[in-house]
C-alpha atoms as a PDB file:
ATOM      1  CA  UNK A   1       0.000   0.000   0.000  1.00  0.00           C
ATOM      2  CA  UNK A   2       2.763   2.141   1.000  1.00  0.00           C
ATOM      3  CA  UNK A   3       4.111   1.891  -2.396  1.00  0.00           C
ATOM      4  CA  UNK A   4       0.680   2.371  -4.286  1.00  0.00           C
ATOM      5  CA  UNK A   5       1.011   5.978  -2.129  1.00  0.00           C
ATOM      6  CA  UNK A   6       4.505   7.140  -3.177  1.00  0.00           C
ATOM      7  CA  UNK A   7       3.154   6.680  -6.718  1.00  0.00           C
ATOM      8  CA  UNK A   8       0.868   8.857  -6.279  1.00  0.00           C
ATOM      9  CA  UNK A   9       2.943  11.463  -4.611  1.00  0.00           C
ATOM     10  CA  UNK A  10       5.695  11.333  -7.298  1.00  0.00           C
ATOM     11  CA  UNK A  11       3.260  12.069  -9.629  1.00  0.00           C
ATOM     12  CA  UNK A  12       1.845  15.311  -7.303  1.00  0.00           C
ATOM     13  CA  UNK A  13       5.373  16.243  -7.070  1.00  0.00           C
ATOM     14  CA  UNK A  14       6.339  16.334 -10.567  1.00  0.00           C
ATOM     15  CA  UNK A  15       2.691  18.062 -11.990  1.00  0.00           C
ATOM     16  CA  UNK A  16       3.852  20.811  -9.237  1.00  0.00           C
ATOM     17  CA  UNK A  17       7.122  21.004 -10.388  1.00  0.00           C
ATOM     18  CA  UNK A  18       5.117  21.614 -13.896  1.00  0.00           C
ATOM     19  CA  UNK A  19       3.154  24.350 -12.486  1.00  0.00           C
ATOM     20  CA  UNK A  20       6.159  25.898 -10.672  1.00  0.00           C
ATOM     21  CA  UNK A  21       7.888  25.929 -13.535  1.00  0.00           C
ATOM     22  CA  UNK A  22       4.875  27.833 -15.405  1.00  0.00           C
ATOM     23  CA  UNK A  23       4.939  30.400 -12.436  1.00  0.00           C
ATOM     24  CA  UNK A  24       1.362  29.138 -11.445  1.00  0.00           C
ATOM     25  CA  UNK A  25       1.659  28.928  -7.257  1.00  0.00           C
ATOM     26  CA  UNK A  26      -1.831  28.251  -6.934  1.00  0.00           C
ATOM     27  CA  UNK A  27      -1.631  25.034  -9.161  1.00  0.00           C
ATOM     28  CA  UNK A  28       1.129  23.758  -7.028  1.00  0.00           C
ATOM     29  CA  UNK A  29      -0.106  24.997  -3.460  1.00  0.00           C
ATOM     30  CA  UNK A  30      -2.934  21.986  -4.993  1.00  0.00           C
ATOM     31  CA  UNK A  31      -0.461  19.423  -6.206  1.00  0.00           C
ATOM     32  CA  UNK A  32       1.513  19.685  -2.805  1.00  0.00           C
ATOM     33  CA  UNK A  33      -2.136  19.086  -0.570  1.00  0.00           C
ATOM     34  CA  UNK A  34      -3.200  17.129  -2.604  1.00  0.00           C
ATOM     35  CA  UNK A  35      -1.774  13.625  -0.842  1.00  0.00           C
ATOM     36  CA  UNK A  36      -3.205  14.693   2.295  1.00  0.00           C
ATOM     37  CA  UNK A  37      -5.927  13.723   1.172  1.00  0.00           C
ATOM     38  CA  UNK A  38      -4.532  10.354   2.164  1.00  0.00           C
ATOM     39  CA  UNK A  39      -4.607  11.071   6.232  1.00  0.00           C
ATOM     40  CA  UNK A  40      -8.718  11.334   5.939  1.00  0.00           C
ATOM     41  CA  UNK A  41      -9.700   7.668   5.492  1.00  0.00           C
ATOM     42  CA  UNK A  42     -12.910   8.220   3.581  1.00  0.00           C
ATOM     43  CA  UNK A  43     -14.575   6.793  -0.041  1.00  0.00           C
ATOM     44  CA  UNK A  44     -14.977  10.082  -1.625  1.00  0.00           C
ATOM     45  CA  UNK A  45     -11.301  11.328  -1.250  1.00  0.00           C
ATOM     46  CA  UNK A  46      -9.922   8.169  -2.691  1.00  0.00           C
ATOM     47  CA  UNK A  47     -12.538   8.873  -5.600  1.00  0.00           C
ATOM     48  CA  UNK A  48     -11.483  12.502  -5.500  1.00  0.00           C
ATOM     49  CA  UNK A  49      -7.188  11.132  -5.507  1.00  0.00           C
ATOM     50  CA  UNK A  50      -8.594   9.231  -8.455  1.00  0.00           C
ATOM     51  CA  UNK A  51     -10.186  12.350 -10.472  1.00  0.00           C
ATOM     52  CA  UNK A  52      -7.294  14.271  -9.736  1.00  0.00           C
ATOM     53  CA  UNK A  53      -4.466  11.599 -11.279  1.00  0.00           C
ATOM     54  CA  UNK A  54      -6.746  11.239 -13.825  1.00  0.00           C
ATOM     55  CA  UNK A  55      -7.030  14.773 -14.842  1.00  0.00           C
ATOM     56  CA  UNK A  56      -3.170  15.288 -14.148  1.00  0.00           C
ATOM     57  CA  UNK A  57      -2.526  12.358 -16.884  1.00  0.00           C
ATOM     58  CA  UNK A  58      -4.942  13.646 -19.316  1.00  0.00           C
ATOM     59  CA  UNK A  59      -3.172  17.237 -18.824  1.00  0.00           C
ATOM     60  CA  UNK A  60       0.427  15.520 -19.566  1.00  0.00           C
ATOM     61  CA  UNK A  61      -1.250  13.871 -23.210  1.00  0.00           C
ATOM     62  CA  UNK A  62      -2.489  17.439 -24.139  1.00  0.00           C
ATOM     63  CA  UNK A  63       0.809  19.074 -23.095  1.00  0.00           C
ATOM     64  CA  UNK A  64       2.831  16.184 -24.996  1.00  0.00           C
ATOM     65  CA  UNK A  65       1.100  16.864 -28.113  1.00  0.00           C
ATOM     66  CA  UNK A  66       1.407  20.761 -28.052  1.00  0.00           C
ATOM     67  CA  UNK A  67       4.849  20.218 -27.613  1.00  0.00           C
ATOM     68  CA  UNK A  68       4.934  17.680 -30.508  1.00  0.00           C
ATOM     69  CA  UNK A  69       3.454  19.898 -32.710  1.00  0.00           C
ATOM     70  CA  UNK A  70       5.441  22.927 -31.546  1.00  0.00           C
ATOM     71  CA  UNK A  71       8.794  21.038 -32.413  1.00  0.00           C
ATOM     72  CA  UNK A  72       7.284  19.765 -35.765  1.00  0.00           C
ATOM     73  CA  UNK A  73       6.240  23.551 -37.112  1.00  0.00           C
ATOM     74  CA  UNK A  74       9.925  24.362 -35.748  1.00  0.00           C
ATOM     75  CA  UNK A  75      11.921  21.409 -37.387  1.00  0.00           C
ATOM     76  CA  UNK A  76      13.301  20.141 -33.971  1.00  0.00           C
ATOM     77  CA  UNK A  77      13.147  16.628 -33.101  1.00  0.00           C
ATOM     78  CA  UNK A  78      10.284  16.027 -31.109  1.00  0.00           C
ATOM     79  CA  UNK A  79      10.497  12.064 -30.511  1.00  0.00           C
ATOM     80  CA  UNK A  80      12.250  12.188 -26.528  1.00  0.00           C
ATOM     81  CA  UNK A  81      10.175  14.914 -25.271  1.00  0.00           C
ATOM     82  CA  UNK A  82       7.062  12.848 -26.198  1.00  0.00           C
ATOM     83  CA  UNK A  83       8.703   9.743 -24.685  1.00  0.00           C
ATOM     84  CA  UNK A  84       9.358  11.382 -21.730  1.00  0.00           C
ATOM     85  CA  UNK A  85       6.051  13.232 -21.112  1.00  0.00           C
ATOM     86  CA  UNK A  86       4.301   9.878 -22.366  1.00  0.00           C
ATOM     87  CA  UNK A  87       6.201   8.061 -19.478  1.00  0.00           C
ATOM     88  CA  UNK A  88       5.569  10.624 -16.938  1.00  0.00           C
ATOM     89  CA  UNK A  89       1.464  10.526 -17.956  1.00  0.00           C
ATOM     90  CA  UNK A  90       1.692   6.755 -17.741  1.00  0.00           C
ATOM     91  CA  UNK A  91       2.829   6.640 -14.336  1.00  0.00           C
ATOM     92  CA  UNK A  92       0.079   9.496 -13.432  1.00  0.00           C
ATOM     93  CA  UNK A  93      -2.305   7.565 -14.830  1.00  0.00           C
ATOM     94  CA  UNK A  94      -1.061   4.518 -12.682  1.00  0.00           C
ATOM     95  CA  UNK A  95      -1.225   6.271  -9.723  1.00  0.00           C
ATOM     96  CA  UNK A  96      -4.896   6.539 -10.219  1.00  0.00           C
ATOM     97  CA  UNK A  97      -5.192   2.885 -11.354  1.00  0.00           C
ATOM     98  CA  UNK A  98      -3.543   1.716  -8.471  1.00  0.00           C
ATOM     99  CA  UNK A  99      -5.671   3.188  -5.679  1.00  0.00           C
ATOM    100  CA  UNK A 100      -8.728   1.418  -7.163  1.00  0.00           C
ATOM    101  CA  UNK A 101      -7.161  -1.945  -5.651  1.00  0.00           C
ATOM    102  CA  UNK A 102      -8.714  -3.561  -3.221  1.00  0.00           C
ATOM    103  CA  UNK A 103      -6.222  -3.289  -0.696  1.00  0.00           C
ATOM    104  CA  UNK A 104      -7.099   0.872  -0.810  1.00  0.00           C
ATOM    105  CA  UNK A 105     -10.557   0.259  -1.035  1.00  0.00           C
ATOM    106  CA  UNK A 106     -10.474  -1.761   2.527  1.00  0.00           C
ATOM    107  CA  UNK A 107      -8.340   1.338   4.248  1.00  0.00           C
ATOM    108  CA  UNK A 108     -11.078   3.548   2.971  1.00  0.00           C
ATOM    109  CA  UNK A 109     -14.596   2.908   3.920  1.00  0.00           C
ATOM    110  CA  UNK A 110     -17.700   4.074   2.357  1.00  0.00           C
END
């Protein structure tokens, strides 16, 4: 379980580095809070973890394929940025997998 968590928080970390990077505090006041979430053993904020690693993985795709298409119009190469934001919005989207197991579900009652 303890793993299934640090997932999770990686993934928090690096979206705020994202957002820090950008200049957007709020965004990474968020990302930073976000895992504890993790101290209030109820349903609805392991749904609401789950929305939120969701929404972080979609936000990598979209930001992956600007940047693809940005490098394309430029003529740079464009192929390791999209592996590495691909990766990183894999293991976002993992985190959110992995906190529908059952193990999770027990710690968190309805």
């Amino acid at each position: 379980m303890a793993l299934r968590i640090g997932i999770y928080i990686l993934a928090a970390v690096v979206l705020a580095a994202h957002f820090l990077r950008q200049g957007n505090i709020a965004p990474v006041v968020l990302c930073l809070c976000a895992p504890l979430l993790f101290l209030h053993r109820k349903r609805w904020t392991l749904i609401g973890l789950q929305l939120l690693a969701y929404g972080a993985a979609a936000s990598w795709v979209v930001l992956a394929l600007r940047l693809i298409q940005l490098r394309q119009q430029s003529g740079q190469s464009w192929t390791l940025a999209a592996t590495i934001l691909g990766a990183v919005a894999l293991v976002t989207l993992l985190a959110g997998l992995l906190l529908n197991s059952r193990a999770i579900r027990e710690r968190y009652p309805l």
